[in-house]
Protein backbone atom coordinates (compact mmCIF):
# COMPACT_ATOMS: atom_id res chain seq x y z
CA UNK A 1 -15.12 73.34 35.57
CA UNK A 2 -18.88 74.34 35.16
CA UNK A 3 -20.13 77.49 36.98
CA UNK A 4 -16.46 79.28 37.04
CA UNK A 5 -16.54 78.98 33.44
CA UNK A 6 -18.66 82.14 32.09
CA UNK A 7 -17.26 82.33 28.75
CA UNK A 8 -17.09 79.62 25.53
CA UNK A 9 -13.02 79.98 25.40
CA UNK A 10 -12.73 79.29 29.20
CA UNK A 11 -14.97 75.96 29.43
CA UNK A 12 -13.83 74.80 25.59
CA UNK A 13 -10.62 76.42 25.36
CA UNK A 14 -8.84 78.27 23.16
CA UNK A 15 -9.64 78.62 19.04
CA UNK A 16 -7.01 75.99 17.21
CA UNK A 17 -6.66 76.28 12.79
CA UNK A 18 -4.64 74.80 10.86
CA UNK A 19 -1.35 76.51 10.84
CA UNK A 20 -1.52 77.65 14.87
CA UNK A 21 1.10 76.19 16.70
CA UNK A 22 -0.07 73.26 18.47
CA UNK A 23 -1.92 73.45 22.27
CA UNK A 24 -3.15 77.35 22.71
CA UNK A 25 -4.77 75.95 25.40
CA UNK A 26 -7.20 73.38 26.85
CA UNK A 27 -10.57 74.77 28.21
CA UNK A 28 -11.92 73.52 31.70
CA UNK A 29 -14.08 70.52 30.32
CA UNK A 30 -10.55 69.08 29.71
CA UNK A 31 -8.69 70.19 32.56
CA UNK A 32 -10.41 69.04 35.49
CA UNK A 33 -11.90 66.45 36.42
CA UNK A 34 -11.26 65.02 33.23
CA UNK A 35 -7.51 65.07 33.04
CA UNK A 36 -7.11 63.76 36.57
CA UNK A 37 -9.89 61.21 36.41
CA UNK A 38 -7.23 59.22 33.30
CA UNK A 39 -4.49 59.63 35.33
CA UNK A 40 -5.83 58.12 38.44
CA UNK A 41 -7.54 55.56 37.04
CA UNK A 42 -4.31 54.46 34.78
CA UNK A 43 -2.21 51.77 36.13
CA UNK A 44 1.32 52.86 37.24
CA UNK A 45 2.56 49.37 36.94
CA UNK A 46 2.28 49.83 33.01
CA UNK A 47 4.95 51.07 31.14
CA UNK A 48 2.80 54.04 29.68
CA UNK A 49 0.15 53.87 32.18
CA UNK A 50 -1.96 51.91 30.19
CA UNK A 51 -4.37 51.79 29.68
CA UNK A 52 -6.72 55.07 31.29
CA UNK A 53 -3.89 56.58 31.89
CA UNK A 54 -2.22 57.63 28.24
CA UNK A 55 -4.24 58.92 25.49
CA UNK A 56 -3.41 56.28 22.41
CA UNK A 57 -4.88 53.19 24.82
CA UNK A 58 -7.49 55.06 27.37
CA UNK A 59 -10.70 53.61 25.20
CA UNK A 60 -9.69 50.10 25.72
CA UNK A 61 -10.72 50.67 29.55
CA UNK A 62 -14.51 50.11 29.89
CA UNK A 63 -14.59 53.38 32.24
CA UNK A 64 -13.10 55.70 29.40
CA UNK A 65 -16.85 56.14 27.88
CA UNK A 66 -18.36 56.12 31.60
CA UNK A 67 -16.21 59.51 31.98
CA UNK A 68 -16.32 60.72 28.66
CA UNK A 69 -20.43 60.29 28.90
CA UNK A 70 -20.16 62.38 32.01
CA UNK A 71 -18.31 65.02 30.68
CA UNK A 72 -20.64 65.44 27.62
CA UNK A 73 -23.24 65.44 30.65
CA UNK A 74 -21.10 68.41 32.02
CA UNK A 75 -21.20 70.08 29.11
CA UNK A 76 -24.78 69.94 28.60
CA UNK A 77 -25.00 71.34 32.12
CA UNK A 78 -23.26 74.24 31.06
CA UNK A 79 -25.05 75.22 28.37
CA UNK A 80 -27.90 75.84 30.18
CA UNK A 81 -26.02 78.27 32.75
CA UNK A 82 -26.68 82.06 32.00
CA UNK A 83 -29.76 82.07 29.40
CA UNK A 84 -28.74 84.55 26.83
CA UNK A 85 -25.10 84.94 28.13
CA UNK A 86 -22.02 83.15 26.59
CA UNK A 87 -22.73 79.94 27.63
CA UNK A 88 -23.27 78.92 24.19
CA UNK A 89 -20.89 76.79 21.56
CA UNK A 90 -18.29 78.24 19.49
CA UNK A 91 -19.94 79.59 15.63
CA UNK A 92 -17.17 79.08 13.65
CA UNK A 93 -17.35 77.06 10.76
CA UNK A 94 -14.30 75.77 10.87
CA UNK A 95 -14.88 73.87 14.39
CA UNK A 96 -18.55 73.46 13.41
CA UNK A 97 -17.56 71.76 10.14
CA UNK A 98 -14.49 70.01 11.24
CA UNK A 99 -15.34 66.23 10.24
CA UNK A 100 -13.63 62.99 11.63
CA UNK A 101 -13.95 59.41 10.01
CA UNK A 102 -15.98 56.31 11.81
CA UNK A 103 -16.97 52.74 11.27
CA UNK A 104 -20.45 52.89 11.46
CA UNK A 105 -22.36 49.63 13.07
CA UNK A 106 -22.28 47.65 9.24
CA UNK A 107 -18.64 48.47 9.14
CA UNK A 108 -18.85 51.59 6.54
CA UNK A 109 -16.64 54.21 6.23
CA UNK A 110 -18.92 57.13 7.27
CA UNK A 111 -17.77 61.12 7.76
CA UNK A 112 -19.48 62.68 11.00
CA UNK A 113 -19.25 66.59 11.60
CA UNK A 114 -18.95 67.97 14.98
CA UNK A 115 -21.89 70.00 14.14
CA UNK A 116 -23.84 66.83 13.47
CA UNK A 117 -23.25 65.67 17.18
CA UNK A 118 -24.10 68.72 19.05
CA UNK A 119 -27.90 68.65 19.50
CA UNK A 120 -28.82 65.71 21.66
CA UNK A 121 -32.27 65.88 20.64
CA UNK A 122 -30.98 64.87 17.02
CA UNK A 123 -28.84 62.03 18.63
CA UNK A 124 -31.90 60.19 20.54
CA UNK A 125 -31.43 60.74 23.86
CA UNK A 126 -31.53 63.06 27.24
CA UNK A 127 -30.02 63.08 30.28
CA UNK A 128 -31.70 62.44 33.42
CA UNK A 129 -33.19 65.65 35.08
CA UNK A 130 -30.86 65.58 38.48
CA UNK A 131 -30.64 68.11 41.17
CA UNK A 132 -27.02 69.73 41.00
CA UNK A 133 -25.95 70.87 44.55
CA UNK A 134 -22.73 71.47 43.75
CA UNK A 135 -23.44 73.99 41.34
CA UNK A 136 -23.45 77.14 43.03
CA UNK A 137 -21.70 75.20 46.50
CA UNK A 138 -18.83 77.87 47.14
CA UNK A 139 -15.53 77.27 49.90
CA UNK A 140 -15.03 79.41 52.50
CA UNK A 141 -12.54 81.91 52.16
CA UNK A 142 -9.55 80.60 54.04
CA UNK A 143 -8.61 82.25 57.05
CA UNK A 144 -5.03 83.89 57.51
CA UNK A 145 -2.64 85.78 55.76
CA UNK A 146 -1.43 85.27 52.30
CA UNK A 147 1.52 83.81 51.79
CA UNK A 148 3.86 86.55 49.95
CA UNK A 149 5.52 85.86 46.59
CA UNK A 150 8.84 84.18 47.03
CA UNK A 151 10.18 86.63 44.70
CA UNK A 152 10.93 83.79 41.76
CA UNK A 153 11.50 85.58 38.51
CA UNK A 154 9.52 83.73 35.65
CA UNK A 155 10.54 81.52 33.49
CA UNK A 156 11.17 79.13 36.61
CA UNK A 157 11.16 75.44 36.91
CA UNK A 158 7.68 73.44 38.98
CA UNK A 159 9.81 71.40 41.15
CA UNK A 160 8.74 73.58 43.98
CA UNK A 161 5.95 76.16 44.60
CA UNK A 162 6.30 79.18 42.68
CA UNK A 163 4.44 82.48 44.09
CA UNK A 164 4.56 85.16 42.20
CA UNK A 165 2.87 89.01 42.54
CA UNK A 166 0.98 89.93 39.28
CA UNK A 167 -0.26 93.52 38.48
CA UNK A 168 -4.11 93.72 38.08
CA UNK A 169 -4.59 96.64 34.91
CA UNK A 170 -8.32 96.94 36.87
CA UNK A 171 -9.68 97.15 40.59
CA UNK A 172 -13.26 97.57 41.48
CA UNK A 173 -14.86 96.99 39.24
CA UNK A 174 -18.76 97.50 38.45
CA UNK A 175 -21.05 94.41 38.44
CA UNK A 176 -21.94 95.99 34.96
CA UNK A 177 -18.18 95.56 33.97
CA UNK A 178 -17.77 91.93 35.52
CA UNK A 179 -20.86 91.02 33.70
CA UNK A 180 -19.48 92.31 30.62
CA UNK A 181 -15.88 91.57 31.22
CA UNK A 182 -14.67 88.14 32.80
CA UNK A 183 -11.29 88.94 34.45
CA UNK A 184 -9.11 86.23 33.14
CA UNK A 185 -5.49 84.84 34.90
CA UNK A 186 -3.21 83.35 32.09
CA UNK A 187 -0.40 81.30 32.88
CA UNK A 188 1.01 81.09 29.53
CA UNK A 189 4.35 79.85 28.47
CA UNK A 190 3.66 75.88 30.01
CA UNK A 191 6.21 73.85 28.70
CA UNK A 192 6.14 69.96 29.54
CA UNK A 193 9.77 68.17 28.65
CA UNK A 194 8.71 64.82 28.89
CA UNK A 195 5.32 64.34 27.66
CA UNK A 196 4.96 60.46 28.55
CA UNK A 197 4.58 61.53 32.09
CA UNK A 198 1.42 62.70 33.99
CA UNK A 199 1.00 66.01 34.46
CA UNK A 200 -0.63 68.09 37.26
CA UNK A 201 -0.46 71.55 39.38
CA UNK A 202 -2.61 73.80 40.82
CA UNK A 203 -3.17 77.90 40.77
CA UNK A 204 -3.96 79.64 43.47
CA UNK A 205 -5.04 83.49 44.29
CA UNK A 206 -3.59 85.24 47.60
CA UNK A 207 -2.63 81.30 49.11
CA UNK A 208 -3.22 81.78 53.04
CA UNK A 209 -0.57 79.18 55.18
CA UNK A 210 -3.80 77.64 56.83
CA UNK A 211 -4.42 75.83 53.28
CA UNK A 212 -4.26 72.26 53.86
CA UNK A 213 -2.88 69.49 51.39
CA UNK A 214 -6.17 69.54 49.78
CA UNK A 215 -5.83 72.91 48.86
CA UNK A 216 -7.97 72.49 45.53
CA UNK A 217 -11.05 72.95 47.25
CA UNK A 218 -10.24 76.31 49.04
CA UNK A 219 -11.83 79.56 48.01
CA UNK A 220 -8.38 80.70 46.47
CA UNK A 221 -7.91 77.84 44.16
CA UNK A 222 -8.30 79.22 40.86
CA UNK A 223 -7.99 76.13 39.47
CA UNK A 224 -5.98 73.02 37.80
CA UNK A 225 -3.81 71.98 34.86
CA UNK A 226 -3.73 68.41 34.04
CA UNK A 227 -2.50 66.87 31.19
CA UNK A 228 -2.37 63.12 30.06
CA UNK A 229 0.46 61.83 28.37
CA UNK A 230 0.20 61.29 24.45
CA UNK A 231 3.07 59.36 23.58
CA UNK A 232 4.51 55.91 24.80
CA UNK A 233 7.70 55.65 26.13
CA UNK A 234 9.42 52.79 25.00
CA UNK A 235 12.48 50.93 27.11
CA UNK A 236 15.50 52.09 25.28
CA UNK A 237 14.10 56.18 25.13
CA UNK A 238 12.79 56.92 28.72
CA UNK A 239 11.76 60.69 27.53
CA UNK A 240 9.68 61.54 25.00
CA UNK A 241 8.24 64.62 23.29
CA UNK A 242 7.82 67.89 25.05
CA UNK A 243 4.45 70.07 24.14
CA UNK A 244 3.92 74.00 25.12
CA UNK A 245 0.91 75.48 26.32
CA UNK A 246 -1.00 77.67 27.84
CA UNK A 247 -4.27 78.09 30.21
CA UNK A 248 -6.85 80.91 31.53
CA UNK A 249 -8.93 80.71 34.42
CA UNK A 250 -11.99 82.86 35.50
CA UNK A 251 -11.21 84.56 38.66
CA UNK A 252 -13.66 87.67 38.94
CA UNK A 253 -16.11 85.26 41.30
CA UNK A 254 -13.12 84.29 43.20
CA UNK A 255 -11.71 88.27 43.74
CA UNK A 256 -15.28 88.96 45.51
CA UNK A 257 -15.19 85.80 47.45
CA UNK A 258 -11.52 86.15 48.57
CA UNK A 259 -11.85 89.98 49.29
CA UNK A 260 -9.32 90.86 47.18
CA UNK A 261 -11.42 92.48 44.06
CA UNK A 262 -10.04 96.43 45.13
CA UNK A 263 -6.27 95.02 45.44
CA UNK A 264 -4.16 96.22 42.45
CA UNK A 265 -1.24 92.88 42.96
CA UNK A 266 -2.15 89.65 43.62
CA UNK A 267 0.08 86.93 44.45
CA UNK A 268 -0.70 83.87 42.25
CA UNK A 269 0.81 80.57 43.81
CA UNK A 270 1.91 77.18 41.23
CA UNK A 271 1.74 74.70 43.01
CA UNK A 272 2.92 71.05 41.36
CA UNK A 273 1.41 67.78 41.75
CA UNK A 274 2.58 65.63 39.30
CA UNK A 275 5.82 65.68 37.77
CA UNK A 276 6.68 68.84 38.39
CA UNK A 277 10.39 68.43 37.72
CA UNK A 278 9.41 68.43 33.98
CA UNK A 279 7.13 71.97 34.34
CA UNK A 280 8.32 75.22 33.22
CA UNK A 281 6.27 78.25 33.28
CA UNK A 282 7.08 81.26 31.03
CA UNK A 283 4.46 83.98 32.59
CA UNK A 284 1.81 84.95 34.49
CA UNK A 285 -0.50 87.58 33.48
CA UNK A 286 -4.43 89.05 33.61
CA UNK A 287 -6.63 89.91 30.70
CA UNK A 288 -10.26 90.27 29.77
CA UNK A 289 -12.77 88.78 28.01
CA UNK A 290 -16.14 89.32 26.73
C-alpha cells in the first residue's frame, strides 16, 4: 500500500471529474488493507453485511474511525517517502477545492474543502513518532518455476485463476529510467455484476507452484483488489447494481526482486477470493508513469 506506491495516481488513484464515467480506479490507500479490513470485520449474518461490511452503514461500527484514523496515518506515512519525489498530493483544483457539507459540533450547516483538511498541523494534532519495520520488510522471492499462462483469452470470467502472458514494451531498464519511469501493470476492464457482494482477488507476477494459500505475502504478489459493496440488497431483488473499473499496480521493485526485470513476457496470475463468480476482467496490460 505504502512503499510500492511511488507515484500520487498509484497510492490515491486515478483523476475522477465530473462527466468521467464512474470508478477509473481506486488507488492503494483504498485497496488494501482498507477494503479487506470492512469486509472482515462486517457481519455475514446481516443481510448487507452490516454494518463494517457495506459502505451506506460502515460508520455506525465504532471501529470504522479506528481504521479510517489509521489509514489517514498511512497516508501521512507516505508523504514523507521519497523527499522531493512524487510522493506528494494531487494539485488540481478541482480535487483540492472539491467541498462536502457537515454538521459542525452546534449543529450548523458548515462547507469543508478537502484542501482545508490536508495539513495536520492546521487540524491540531500529530501522530505519534513510531518505528515502521515493515516499511522497507521485503518477501523472499519464491522458489520454483512459474506457473505458465493457462492460455485464457481475456475477457474471462474470476471463478477460477486466470494466468495470462503479457508483453513488456521495455526490459532492462536503467535505474535512471525506473527512477523516472514507474513500470505500471493495469488490469483494466473489472466489471463486478452484483455489487452488494464483497469483492476480492489477488495479482500476481511469474506465480511459482510453491506459493502457499497465503500467497499475498510472496515476492510475486503485485497486489490486491478489494471492493466493498455500496448498495443493499433487499429480500425480493437478491442482485444489485454492477460497477466497472479498473486498477494499476507498481511492479518495477517487484521485476528486480523476482529476477524477471530483462524478461520481455510475463505471466500475470488473477487469482479470486471473494466472489469471484461475479468478476470479469477485460485486459491486462503495462504502461508507464512519471
Amino acid at each position: 500500500m505504502v512503499s510500492g506506491a511511488k507515484k500520487r495516481e498509484l497510492f490515491m488513484g486515478q483523476p475522477y471529474r465530473a462527466g468521467d464515467a464512474p470508478d477509473p480506479g481506486a488507488g492503494s490507500i483504498e485497496n488494501v488493507p482498507h477494503g479487506p479490513l470492512h469486509g472482515w470485520v462486517g457481519d455475514p449474518r446481516q443481510p448487507n453485511g452490516e454494518d463494517m461490511g457495506n459502505f451506506y452503514s460502515a460508520a455506525r461500527d465504532p471501529v470504522f474511525f479506528a481504521l479510517h484514523a489509521n489509514i489517514d496515518r498511512l497516508w501521512h506515512v507516505w508523504r514523507g517517502l521519497r523527499p522531493g519525489g512524487n510522493n506528494t498530493d494531487f494539485a488540481d483544483p478541482d480535487w483540492l477545492d472539491a467541498s462536502f457539507l457537515f454538521y459542525d459540533e452546534d449543529a450548523r450547516l458548515v462547507r469543508v474543502r478537502v484542501r482545508d483538511c490536508l495539513d495536520v498541523t492546521a487540524l491540531r494534532y500529530a501522530y505519534q513518532d513510531v518505528g515502521l519495520p515493515w516499511l522497507n520488510a521485503k518477501p523472499a522471492k519464491t522458489a520454483g518455476t512459474p506457473v505458465p499462462a493457462t492460455g485464457a483469452s481475456l475477457p474471462a470470467k474470476l471463478d477460477e485463476t486466470v494466468r495470462v502472458a503479457v508483453t513488456r514494451p521495455r526490459v532492462s531498464r536503467s535505474q535512471k529510467e525506473k527512477a523516472e519511469e514507474e513500470e505500471v501493470l493495469v488490469v483494466e476492464g473489472i466489471e463486478i455484476a452484483d455489487h452488494s457482494r464483497y469483492v476480492k482477488f489477488d495479482v500476481y507476477v511469474n506465480q511459482c507452484a510453491a506459493a502457499g494459500a497465503d500467497g499475498a505475502a510472496a515476492a510475486e504478489c503485485a497486489g490486491s483488489v478489494a471492493i466493498t459493496p455500496h448498495v443493499v440488497k433487499h429480500e425480493k431483488k437478491k442482485g444489485s447494481g454492477s460497477v466497472k473499473t479498473a486498477a494499476r499496480f507498481g511492479i518495477t521493485d517487484l521485476l528486480d526482486t523476482i529476477g524477471a526485470d530483462a524478461e520481455k513476457t510475463i505471466v500475470v496470475s488473477l487469482v479470486p477470493r471473494c466472489a469471484g463468480d461475479v468478476v470479469t476482467v477485460g485486459g491486462v496490460s503495462i504502461e508507464y508513469v512519471k
